[in-house]
Protein backbone atom coordinates (compact mmCIF):
# COMPACT_ATOMS: atom_id res chain seq x y z
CA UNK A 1 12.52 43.08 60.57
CA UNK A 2 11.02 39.99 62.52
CA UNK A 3 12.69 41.42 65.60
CA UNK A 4 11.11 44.84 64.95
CA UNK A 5 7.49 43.67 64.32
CA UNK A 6 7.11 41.57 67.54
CA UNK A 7 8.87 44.06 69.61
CA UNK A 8 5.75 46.33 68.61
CA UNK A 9 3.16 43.55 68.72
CA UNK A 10 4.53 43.18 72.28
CA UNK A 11 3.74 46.29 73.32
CA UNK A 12 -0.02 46.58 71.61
CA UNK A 13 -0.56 43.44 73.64
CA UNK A 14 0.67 44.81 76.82
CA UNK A 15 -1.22 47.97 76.69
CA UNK A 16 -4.24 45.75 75.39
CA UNK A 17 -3.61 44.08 78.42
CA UNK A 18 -3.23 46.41 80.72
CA UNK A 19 -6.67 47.91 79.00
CA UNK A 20 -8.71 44.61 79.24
CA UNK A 21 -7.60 44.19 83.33
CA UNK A 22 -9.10 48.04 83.64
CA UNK A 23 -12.05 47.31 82.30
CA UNK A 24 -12.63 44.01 84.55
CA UNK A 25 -11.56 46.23 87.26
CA UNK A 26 -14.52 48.85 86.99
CA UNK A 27 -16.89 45.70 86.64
CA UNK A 28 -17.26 44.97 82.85
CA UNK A 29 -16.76 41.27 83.44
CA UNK A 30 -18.52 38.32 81.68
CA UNK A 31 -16.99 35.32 80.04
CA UNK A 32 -16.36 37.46 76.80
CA UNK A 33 -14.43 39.78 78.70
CA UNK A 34 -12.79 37.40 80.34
CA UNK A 35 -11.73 35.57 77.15
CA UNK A 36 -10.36 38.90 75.71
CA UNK A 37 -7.94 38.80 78.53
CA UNK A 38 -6.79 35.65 78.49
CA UNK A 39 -6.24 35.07 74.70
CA UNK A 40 -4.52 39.17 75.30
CA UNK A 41 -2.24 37.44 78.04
CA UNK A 42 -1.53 34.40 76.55
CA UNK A 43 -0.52 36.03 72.98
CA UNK A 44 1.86 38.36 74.89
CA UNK A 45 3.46 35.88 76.68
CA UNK A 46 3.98 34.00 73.68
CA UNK A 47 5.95 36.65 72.09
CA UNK A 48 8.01 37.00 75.12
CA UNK A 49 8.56 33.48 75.26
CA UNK A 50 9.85 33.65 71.46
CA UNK A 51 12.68 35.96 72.32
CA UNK A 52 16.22 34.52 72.21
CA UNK A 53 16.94 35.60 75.87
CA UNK A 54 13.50 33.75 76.63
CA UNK A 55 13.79 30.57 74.45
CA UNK A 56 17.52 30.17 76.06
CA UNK A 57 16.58 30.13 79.27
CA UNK A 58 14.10 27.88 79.21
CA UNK A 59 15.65 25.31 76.73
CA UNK A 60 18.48 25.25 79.33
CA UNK A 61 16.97 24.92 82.92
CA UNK A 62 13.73 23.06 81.84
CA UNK A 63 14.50 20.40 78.83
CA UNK A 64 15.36 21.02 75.17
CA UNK A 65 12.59 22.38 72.87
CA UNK A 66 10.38 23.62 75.59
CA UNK A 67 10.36 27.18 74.39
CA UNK A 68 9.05 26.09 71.17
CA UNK A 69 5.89 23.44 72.64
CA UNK A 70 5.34 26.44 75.35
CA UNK A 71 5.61 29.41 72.37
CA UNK A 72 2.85 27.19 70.05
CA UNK A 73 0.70 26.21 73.20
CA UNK A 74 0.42 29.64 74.58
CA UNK A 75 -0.62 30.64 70.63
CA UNK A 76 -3.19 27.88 70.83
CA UNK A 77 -4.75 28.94 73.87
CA UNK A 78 -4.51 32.50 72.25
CA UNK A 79 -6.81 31.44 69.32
CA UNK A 80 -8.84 29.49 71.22
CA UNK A 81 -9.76 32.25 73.86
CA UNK A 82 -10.23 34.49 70.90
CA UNK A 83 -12.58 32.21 69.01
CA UNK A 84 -14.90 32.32 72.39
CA UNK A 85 -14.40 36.14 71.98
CA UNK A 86 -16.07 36.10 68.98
CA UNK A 87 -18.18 33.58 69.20
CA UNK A 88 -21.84 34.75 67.63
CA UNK A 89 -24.53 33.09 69.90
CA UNK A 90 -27.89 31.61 68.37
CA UNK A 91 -31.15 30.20 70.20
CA UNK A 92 -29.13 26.80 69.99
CA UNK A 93 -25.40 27.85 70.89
CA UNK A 94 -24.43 30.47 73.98
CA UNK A 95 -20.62 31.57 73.91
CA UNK A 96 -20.54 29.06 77.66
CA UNK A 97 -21.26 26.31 75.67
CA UNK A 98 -18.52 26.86 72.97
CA UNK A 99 -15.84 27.65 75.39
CA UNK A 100 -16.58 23.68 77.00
CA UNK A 101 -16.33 22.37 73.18
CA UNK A 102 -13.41 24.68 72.46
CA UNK A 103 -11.37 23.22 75.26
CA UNK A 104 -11.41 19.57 73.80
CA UNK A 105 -9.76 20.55 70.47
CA UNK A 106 -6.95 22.44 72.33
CA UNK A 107 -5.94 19.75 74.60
CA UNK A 108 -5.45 17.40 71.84
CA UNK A 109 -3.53 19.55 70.29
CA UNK A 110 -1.41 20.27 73.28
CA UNK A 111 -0.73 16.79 73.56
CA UNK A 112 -0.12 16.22 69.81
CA UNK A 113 2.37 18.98 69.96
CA UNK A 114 3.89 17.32 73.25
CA UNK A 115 4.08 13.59 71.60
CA UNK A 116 5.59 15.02 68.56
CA UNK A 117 8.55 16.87 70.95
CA UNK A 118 9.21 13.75 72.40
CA UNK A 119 10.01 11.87 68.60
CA UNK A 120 12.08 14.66 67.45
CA UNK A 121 15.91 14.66 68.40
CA UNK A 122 17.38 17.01 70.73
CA UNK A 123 19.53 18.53 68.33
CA UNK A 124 16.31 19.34 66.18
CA UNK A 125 14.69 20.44 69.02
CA UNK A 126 15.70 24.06 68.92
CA UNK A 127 17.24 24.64 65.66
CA UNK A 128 15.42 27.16 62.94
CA UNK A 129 12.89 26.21 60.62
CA UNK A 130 14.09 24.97 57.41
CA UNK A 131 13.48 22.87 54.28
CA UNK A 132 16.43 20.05 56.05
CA UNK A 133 14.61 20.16 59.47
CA UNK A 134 10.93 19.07 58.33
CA UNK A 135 13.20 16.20 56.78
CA UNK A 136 12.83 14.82 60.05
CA UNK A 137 8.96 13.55 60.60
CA UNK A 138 8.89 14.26 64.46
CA UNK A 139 9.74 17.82 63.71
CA UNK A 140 7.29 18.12 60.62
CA UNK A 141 4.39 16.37 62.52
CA UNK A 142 5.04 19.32 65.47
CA UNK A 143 4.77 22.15 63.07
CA UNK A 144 1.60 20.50 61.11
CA UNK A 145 -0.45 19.75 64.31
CA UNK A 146 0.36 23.51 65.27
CA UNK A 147 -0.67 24.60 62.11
CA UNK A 148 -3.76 23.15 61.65
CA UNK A 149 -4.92 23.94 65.44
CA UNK A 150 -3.83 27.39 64.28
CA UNK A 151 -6.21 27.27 60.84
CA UNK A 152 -8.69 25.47 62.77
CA UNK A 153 -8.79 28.68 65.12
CA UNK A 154 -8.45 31.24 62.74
CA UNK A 155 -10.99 29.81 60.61
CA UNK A 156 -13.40 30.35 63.11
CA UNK A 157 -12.92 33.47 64.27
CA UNK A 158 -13.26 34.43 60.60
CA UNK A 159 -16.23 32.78 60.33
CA UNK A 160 -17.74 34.67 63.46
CA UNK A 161 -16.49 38.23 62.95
CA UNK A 162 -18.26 38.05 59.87
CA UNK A 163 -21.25 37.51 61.29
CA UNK A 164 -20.89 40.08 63.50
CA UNK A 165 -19.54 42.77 60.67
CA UNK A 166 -22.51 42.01 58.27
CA UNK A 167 -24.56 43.82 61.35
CA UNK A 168 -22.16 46.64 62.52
CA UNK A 169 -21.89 49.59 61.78
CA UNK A 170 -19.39 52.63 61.91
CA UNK A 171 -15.97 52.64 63.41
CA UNK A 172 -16.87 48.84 64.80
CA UNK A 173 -17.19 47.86 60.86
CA UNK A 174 -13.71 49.40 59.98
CA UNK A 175 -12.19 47.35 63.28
CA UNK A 176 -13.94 44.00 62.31
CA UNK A 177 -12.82 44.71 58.59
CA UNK A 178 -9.49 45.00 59.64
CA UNK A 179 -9.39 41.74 62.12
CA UNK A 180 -10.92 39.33 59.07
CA UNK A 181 -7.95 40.52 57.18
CA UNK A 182 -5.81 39.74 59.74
CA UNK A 183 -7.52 36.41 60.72
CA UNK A 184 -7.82 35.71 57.28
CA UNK A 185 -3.92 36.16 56.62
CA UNK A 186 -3.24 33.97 59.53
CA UNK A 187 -5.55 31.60 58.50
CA UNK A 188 -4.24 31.00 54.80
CA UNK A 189 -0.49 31.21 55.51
CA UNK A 190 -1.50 28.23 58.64
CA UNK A 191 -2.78 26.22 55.78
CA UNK A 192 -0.03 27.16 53.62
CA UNK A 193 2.46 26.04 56.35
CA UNK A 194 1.09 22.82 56.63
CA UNK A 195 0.98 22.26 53.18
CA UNK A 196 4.99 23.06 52.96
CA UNK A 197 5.51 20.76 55.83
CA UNK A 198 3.86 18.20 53.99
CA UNK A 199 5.25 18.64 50.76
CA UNK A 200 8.98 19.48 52.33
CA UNK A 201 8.72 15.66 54.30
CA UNK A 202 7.27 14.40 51.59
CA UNK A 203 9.96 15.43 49.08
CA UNK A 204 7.47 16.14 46.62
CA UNK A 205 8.07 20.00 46.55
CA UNK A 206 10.46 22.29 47.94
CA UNK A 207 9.68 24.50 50.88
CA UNK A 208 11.53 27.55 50.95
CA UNK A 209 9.43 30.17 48.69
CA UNK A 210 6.52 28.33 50.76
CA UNK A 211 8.02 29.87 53.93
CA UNK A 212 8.98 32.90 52.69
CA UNK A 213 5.24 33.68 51.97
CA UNK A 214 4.02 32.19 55.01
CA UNK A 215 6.56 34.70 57.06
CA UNK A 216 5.14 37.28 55.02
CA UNK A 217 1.31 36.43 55.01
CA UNK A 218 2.26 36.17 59.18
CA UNK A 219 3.72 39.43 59.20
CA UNK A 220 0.85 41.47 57.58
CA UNK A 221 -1.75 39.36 59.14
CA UNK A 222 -0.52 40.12 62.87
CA UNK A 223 -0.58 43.62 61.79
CA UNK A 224 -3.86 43.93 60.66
CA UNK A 225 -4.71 42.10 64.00
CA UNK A 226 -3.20 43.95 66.07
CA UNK A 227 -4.96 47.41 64.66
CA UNK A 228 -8.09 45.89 64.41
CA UNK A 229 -8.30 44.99 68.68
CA UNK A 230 -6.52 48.03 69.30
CA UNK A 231 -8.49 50.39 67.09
CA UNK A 232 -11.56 50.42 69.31
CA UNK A 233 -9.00 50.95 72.39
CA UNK A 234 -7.70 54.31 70.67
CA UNK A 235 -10.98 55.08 69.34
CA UNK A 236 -11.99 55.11 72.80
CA UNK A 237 -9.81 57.60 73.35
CA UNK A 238 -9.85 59.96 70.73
CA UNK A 239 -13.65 60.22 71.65
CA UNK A 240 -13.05 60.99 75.27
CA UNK A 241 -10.42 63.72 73.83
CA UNK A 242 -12.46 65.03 71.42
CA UNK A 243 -15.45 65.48 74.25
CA UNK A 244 -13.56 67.13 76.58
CA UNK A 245 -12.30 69.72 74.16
CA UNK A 246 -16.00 70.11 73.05
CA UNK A 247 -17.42 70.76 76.46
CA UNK A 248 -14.69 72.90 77.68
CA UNK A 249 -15.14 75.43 74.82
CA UNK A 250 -19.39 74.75 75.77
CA UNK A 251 -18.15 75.39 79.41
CA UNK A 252 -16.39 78.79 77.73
CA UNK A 253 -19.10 79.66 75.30
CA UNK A 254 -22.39 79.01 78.27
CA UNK A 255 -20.37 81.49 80.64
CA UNK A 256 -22.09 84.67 79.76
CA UNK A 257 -25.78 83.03 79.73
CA UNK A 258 -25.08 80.93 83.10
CA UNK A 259 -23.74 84.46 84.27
CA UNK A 260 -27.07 86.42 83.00
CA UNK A 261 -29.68 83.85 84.39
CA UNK A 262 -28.01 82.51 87.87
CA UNK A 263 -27.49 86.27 88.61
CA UNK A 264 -31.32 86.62 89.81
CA UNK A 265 -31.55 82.86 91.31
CA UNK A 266 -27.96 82.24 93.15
CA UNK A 267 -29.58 79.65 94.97
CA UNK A 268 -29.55 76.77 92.00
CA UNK A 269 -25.93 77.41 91.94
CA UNK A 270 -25.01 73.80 92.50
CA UNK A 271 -21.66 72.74 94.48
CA UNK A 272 -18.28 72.67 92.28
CA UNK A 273 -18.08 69.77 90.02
CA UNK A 274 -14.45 69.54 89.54
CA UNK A 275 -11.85 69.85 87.02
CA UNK A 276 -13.52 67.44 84.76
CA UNK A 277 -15.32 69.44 81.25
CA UNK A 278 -18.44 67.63 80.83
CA UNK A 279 -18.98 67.47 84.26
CA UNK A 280 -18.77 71.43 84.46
CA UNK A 281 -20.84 71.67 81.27
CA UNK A 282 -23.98 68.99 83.08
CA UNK A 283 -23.39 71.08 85.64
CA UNK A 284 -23.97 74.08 83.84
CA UNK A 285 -27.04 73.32 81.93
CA UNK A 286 -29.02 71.96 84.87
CA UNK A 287 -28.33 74.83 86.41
CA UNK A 288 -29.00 77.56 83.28
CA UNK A 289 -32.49 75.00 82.71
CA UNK A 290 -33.28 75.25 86.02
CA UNK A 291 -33.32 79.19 86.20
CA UNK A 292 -35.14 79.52 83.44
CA UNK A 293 -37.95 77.17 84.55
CA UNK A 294 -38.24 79.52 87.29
CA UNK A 295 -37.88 82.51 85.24
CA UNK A 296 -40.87 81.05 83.09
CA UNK A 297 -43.55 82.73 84.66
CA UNK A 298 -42.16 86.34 83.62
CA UNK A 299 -41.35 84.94 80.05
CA UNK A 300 -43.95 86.50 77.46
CA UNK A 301 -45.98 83.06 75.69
CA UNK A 302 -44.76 83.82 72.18
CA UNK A 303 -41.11 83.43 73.32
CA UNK A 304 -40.65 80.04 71.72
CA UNK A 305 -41.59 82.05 67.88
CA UNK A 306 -39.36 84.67 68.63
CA UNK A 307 -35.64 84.94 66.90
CA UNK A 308 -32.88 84.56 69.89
CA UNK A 309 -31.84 87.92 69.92
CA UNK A 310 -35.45 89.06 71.26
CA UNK A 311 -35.39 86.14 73.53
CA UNK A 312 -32.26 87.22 75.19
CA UNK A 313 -34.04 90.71 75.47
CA UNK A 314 -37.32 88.67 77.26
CA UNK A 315 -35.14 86.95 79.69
CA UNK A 316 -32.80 90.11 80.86
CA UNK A 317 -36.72 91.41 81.32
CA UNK A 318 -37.46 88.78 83.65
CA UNK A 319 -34.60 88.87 85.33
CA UNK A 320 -35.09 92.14 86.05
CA UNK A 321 -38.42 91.56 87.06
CA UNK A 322 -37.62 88.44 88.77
CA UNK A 323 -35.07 90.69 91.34
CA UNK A 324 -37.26 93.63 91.63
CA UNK A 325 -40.54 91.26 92.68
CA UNK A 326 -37.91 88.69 94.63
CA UNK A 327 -39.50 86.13 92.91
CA UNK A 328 -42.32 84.67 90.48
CA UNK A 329 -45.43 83.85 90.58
CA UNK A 330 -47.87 81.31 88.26
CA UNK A 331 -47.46 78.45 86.37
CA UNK A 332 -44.19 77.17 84.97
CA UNK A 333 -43.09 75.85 81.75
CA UNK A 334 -40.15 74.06 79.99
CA UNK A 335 -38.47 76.78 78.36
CA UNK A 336 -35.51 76.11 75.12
CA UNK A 337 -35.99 72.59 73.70
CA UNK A 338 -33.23 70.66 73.35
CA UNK A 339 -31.85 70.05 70.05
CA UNK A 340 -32.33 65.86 70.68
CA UNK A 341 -31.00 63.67 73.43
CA UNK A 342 -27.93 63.82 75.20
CA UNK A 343 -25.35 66.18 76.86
CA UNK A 344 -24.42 67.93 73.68
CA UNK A 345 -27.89 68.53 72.46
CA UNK A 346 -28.71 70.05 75.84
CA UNK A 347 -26.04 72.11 75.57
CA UNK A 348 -26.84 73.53 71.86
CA UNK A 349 -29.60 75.52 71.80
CA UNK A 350 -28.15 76.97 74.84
CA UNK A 351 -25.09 77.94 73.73
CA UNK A 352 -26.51 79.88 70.69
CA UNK A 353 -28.73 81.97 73.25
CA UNK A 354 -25.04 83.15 75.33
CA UNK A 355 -23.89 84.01 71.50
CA UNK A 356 -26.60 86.67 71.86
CA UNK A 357 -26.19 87.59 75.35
CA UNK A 358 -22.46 88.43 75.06
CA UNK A 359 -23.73 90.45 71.58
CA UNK A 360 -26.26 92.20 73.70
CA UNK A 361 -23.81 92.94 76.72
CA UNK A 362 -21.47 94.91 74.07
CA UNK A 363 -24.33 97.08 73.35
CA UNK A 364 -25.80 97.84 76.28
CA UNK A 365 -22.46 99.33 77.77
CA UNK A 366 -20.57 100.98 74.49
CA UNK A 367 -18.03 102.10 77.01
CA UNK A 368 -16.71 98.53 77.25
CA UNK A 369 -15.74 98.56 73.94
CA UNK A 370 -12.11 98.95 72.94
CA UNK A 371 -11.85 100.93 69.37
CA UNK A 372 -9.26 98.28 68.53
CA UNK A 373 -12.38 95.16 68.89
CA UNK A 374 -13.51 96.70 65.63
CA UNK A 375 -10.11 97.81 63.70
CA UNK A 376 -7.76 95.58 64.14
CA UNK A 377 -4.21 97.01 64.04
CA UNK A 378 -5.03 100.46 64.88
CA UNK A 379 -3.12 102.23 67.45
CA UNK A 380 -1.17 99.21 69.60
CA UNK A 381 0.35 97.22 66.57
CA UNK A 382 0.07 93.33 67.45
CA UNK A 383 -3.02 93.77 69.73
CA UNK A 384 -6.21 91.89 67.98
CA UNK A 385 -9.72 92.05 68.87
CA UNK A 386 -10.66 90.70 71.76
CA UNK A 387 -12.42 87.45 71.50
CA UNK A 388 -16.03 88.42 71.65
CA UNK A 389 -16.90 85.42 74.21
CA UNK A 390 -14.84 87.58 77.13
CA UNK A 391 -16.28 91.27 76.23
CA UNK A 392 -18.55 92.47 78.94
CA UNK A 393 -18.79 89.30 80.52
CA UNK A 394 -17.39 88.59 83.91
CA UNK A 395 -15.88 84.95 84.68
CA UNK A 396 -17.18 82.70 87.08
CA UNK A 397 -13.58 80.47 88.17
């Protein structure tokens, strides 16, 4: 099971990884970012250094126990990249600051876990944790000086992401929920180690059901982690998919208006914008907005009170009059509000206007219409109605 669960939290920190050196790429630097991908690289090599292939080879060609100071240093420098991450600046504190005071606590630690190696005996070097190993004091002191670095660090990125999660909101609340469980797991079951180290060297309690739960608390804790830093990742994603399926049914659904209004003004037919939806769709409504700003003139005053099925009658008017006068004269006028700000607010009102113009097309030329649009299964079994977006409508691509 062990196996299993950092084989997957190798690969959320890879593609992590891989995610955080994107965005540095395209120029969303900043110590913050910068942090992200350090404590993302360091955790991930960490996990490859605690594979048996790993921990072999470097117990072998560098010196005994090496894979285990290396394994705990690069989790150190993990936490302490990630406490900068989070790091909640005041008037008093920036995040520069705290990475300078973060570093001193890390290279003690680093050391401590180095002096420690160098008291414990070779043979205990690489063996498993175990009640009989934290018999021996160079061995226990290792695992409690990585321990309490680790609760240290934890600590206080618990202590930060909850300052940030009182004032978030939305799917950045669920992902900081989800990392102060994880943080907090990690947290408790470092404490909990060191307290079975203790107790274990000590002789004063046993440490095996003290393990067991620590394993545990470590397992569920790194899983929270990981889908709390990766949940804005996919979020990410989802969003862009979502979009793109939203604007190319806009792109769909704008065709017969964008037909209707370019017709008479060709000329504000801008160059192709790609393959890319919500570029087509921008492309689309400056192009539909711009026509009818110059349709204005020959729009009737009262056409903002009007339901849209008359105002798709007033604009096939003045498009009409707008090719048999070869242009307009007078004042213009912003014509059909949008909804709010943004692409898809643009878009809206829009979109129910070509609703009307497609309904319009189908009555204005009856001999379009296929019997079967209107009874569906009559005469060629299997053939439904057409979808009303295409009926009388030519395509632009």
């Amino acid at each position: 099971m062990t196996d299993v669960i950092n084989l997957v939290a190798l690969v959320a920190f890879v593609l992590a990884l891989c995610w955080r050196l994107d965005k540095i790429r395209r120029g969303s630097g900043g110590l913050q970012a910068i942090a992200m991908t350090v404590a993302i690289a360091a955790l991930t090599l960490a996990f490859v250094v605690s594979t048996r292939t790993s921990a072999h080879f470097l117990d072998e060609h560098v010196y005994a126990g090496s894979s285990r100071w290396l394994y705990y240093a690069l989790l150190a420098l993990g936490v302490a990249a990630l406490v900068i991450v989070f790091f909640f600046p005041t008037a008093r504190a920036s995040r520069e600051r705290r990475a300078g005071h973060e570093a001193f606590p890390l290279v003690v630690a680093l050391i401590g876990l180095q002096v420690a190696l160098v008291f414990t005996p070779d043979s205990l070097r690489t063996s498993s944790v175990s009640e009989w190993s934290f018999k021996n004091w160079g061995f226990a002191l290792f695992y409690i000086i990585a321990s309490a670095y680790l609760a240290y660090g934890f600590g206080a990125c618990v202590r930060n992401v909850f300052k940030f999660y009182r004032v978030s909101q939305g799917y950045l609340r669920f992902s900081l929920a989800l990392l102060l469980t994880g943080f907090g797991l990690l947290a408790f079951a470092s404490v909990l180690q060191v307290l079975a180290v203790v107790g274990s060297a000590s002789g004063l309690v046993g440490a095996v059901n003290s393990l067991i739960a620590v394993r545990t608390l470590d397992i569920v804790g790194i899983v929270a982690f990981l889908l709390g830093i990766s949940f804005p990742m996919l979020h990410s994603r989802w969003t862009e998919l979502a979009a793109r399926r939203r604007h190319r049914r806009a792109v769909a659904a704008l065709e017969p208006l964008w037909s209707l209004v370019t017709s008479a003004i060709p000329e504000v037919v801008l160059p192709e914008a790609g393959k890319s939806p919500t570029r087509r769709l921008h492309r689309q409504v400056i192009e539909i907005r711009d026509s009818l700003t110059q349709l204005s003139p020959l729009v009737p005053e009262e056409f903002d009170d009007v339901d849209d099925e008359v105002k798709v009658a007033m604009l096939r008017d003045a498009v009409e009059a707008y090719r048999d006068e070869g242009g307009a004269s007078g004042p213009v006028r912003p014509m059909v509000p949008a909804d709010g700000t943004g692409l898809d607010a643009e878009a809206a009102p829009l979109i129910r206007l070509s609703r009307f113009v497609v309904e319009d097309s189908g009555r204005d030329d009856p001999a379009d219409d296929d019997p079967a649009d209107y009874f569906e299964g009559s005469g060629d079994p299997g053939h439904g109605p057409r979808p009303p977006a295409v009926r009388g409508v030519e395509a632009r691509d």
